[in-house]
Protein backbone atom coordinates (compact mmCIF):
# COMPACT_ATOMS: atom_id res chain seq x y z
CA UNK A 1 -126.50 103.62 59.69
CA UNK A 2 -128.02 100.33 60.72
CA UNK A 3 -130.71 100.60 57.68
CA UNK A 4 -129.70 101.89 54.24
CA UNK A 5 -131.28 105.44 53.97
CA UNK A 6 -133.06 105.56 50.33
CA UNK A 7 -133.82 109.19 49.68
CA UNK A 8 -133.23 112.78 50.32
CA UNK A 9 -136.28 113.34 52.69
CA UNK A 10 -135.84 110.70 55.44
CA UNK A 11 -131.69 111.78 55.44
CA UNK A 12 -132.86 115.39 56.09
CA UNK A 13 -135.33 113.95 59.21
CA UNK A 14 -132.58 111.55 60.70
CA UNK A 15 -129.33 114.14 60.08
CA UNK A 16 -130.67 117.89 59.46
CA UNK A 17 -130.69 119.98 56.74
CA UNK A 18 -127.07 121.82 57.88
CA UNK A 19 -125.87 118.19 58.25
CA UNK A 20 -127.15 117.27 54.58
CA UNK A 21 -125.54 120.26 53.03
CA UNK A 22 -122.09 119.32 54.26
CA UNK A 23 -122.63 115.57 53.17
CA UNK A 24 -122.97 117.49 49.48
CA UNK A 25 -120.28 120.14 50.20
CA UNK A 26 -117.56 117.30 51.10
CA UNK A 27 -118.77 115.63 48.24
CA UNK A 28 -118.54 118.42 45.23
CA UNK A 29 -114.88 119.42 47.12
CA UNK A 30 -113.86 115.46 46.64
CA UNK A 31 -114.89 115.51 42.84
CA UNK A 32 -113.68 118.96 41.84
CA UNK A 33 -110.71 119.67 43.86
CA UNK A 34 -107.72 117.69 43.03
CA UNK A 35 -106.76 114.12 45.83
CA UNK A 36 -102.88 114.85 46.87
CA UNK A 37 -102.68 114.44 50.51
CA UNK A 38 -98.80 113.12 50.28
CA UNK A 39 -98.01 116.03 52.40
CA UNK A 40 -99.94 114.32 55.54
CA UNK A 41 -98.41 110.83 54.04
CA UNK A 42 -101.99 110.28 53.47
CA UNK A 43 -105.10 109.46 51.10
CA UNK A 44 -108.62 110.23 50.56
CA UNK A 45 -109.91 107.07 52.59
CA UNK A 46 -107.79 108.21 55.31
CA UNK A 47 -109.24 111.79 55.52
CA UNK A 48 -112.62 110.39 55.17
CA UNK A 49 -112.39 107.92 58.02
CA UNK A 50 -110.74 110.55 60.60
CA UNK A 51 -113.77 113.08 59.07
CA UNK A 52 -116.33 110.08 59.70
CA UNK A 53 -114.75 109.57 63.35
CA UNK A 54 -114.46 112.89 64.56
CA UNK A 55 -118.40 113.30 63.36
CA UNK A 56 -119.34 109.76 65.12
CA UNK A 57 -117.33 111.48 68.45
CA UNK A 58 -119.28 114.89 68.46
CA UNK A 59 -122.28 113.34 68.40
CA UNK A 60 -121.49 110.30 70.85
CA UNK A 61 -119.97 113.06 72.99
CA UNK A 62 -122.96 116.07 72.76
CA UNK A 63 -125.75 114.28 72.22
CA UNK A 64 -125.67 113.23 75.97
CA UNK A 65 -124.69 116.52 77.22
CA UNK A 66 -126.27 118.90 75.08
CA UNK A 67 -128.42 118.19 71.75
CA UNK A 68 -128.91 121.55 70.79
CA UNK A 69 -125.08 122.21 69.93
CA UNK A 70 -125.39 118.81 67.76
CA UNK A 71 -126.45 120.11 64.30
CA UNK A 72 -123.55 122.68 63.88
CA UNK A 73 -121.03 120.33 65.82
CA UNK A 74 -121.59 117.14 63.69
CA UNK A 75 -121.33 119.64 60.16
CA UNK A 76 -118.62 121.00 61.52
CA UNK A 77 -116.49 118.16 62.19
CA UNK A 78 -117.17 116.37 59.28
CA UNK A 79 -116.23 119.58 57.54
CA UNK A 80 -113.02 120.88 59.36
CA UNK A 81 -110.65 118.44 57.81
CA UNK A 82 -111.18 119.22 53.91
CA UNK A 83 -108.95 122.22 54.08
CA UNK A 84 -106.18 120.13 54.02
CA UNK A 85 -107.13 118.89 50.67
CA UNK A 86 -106.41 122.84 49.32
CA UNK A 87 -103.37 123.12 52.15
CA UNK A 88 -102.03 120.10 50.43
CA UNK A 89 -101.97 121.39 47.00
CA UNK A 90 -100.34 124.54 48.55
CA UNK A 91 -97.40 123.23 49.53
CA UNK A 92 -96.67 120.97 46.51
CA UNK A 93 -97.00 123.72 44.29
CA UNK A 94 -94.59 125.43 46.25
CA UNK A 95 -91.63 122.74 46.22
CA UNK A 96 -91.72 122.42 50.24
CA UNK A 97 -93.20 119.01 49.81
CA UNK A 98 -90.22 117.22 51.34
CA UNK A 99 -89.56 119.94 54.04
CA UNK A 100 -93.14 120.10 54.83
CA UNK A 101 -93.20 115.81 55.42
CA UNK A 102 -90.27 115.84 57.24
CA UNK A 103 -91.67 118.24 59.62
CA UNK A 104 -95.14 116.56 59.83
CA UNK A 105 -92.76 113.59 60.14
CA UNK A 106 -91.12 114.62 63.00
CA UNK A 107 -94.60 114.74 65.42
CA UNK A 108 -94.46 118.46 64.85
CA UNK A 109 -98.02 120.16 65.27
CA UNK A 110 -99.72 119.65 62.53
CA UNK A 111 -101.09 123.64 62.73
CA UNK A 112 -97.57 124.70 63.68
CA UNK A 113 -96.42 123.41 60.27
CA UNK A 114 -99.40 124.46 58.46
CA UNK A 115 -98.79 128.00 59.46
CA UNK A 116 -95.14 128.27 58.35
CA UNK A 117 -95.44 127.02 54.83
CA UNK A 118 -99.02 128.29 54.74
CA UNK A 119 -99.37 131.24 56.47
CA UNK A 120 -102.70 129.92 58.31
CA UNK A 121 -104.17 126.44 59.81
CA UNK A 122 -106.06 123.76 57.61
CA UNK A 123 -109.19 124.60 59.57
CA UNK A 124 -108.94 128.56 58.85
CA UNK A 125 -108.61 127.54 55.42
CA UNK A 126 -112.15 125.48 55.63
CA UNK A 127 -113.25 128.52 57.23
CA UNK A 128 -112.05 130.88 54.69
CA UNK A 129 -113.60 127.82 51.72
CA UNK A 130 -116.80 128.01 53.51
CA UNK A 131 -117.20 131.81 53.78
CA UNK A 132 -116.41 132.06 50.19
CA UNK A 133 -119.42 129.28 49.86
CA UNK A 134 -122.07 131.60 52.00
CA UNK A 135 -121.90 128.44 54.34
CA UNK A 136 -123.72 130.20 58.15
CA UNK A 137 -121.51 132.95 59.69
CA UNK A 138 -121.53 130.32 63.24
CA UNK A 139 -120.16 126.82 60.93
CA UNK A 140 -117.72 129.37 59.60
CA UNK A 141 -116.21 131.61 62.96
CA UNK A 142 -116.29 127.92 64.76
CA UNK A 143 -113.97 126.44 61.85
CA UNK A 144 -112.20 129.37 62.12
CA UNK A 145 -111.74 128.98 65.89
CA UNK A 146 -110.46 125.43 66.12
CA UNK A 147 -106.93 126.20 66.75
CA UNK A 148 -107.44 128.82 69.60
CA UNK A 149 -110.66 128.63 71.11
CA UNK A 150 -112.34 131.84 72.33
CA UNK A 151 -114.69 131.64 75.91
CA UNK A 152 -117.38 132.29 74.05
CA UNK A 153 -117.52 129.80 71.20
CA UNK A 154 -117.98 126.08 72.61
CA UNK A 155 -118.39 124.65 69.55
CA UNK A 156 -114.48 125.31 68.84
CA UNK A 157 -113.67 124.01 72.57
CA UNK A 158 -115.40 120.95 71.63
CA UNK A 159 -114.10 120.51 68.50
CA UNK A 160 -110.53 121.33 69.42
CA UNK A 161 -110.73 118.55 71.53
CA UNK A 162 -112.20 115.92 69.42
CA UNK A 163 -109.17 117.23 66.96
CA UNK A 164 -106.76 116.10 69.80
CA UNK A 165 -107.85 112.60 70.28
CA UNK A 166 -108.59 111.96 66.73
CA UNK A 167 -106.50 112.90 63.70
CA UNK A 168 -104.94 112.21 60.46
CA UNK A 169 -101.48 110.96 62.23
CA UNK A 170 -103.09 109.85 65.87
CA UNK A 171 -107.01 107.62 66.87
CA UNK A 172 -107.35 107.58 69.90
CA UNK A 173 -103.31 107.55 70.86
CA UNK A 174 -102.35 107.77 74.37
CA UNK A 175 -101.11 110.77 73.93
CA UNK A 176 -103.49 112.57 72.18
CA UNK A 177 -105.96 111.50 74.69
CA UNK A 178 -104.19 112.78 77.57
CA UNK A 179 -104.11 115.87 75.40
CA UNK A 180 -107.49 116.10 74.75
CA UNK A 181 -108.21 115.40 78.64
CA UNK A 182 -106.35 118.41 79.67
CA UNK A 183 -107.95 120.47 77.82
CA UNK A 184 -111.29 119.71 78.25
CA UNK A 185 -110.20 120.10 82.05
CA UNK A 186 -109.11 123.74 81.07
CA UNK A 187 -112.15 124.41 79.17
CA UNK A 188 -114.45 122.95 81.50
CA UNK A 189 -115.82 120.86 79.65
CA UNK A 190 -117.83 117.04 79.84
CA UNK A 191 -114.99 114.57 80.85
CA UNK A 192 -117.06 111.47 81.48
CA UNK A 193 -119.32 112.05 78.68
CA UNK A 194 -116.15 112.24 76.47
CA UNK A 195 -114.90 109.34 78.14
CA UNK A 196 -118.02 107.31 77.12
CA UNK A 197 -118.50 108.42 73.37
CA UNK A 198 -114.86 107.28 73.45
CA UNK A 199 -115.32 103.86 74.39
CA UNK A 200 -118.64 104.24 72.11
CA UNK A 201 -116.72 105.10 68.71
CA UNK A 202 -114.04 102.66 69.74
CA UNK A 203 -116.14 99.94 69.68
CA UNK A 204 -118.31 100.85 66.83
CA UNK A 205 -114.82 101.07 65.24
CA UNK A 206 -114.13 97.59 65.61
């Protein structure tokens, strides 16, 4: 934020209560859970950025199409990513920790991968973290959602898109964008408003 926000009241008036409580969820998983994100080749800064980015995008994005869809959008994206963080510690338990970074290695869907060594996505694992938690039943179905979208949940649609362009191994890459542009063609979805919080987070970026 432009101004340093000093205490718990005015961050619950500029972000939301729903917003606040994933601030403090993502916080208590980075202090309790154990860092080891060599599986992605990556470390807690980089999760942190891609969560802060996909957050900056759903709100770029929704707050000039639709504001009411902001509060559980912005949670959820700054949420979806810290399954990986138990996903991680999944597969080096295991001993699939060189398979599995080959693989991710490779350009192979991330998800793909996920589900062979761990029988589900990252994001249904936030879902299933979350449900455990008593997080609401919508943050939880929409996390759950990311990877196949249902008609009737556009949080996912959105979200699945924002996963596209931004992403632990891709910002912004040409070709995630052209993969997130095809699918919010399929889904119906806001192109130019995407386009815009694009350029938007880019620049804020830099």
């Amino acid at each position: 934020m432009s101004k340093e926000i000093s205490s718990i009241s005015k961050a619950v008036m500029l972000f939301g209560i729903s917003m606040i409580r994933g601030f403090a969820a993502a916080s208590a998983i980075k202090k309790t859970v154990p860092i080891d994100l060599s599986p992605y080749s990556a470390g807690i800064d980089d999760l942190t950025r891609v969560s802060t980015l996909q957050m900056s995008l759903a709100r770029e994005w929704y707050r000039n199409v639709d504001k009411s869809m902001l509060p559980l959008l912005q949670s959820s994206a700054f949420l979806m990513e810290l399954g990986k963080l138990v996903g991680s510690l999944k597969v080096i338990s295991s001993g699939n920790l060189d398979q599995f970074v080959q693989e991710i290695a490779q350009n192979g869907s991330f998800e793909e991968i996920e589900r062979k060594y761990l029988g589900m996505s990252s994001y249904e694992i936030a879902s299933a973290m979350f449900e455990h938690w008593n997080f609401e039943t919508a943050l939880i179905d929409t996390l759950r959602e990311i990877s196949n979208p249902s008609t009737l949940n556009p949080h996912a649609q959105v979200l699945r898109v924002i996963t596209q362009a931004v992403n632990l191994r891709d910002t912004f890459s040409e070709e995630g964008m052209r993969t997130a542009l095809e699918t919010i063609e399929s889904f119906g979805l806001n192109k130019s408003a995407f386009e815009e919080a694009v350029l938007s987070v880019k620049s804020t970026e830099q």
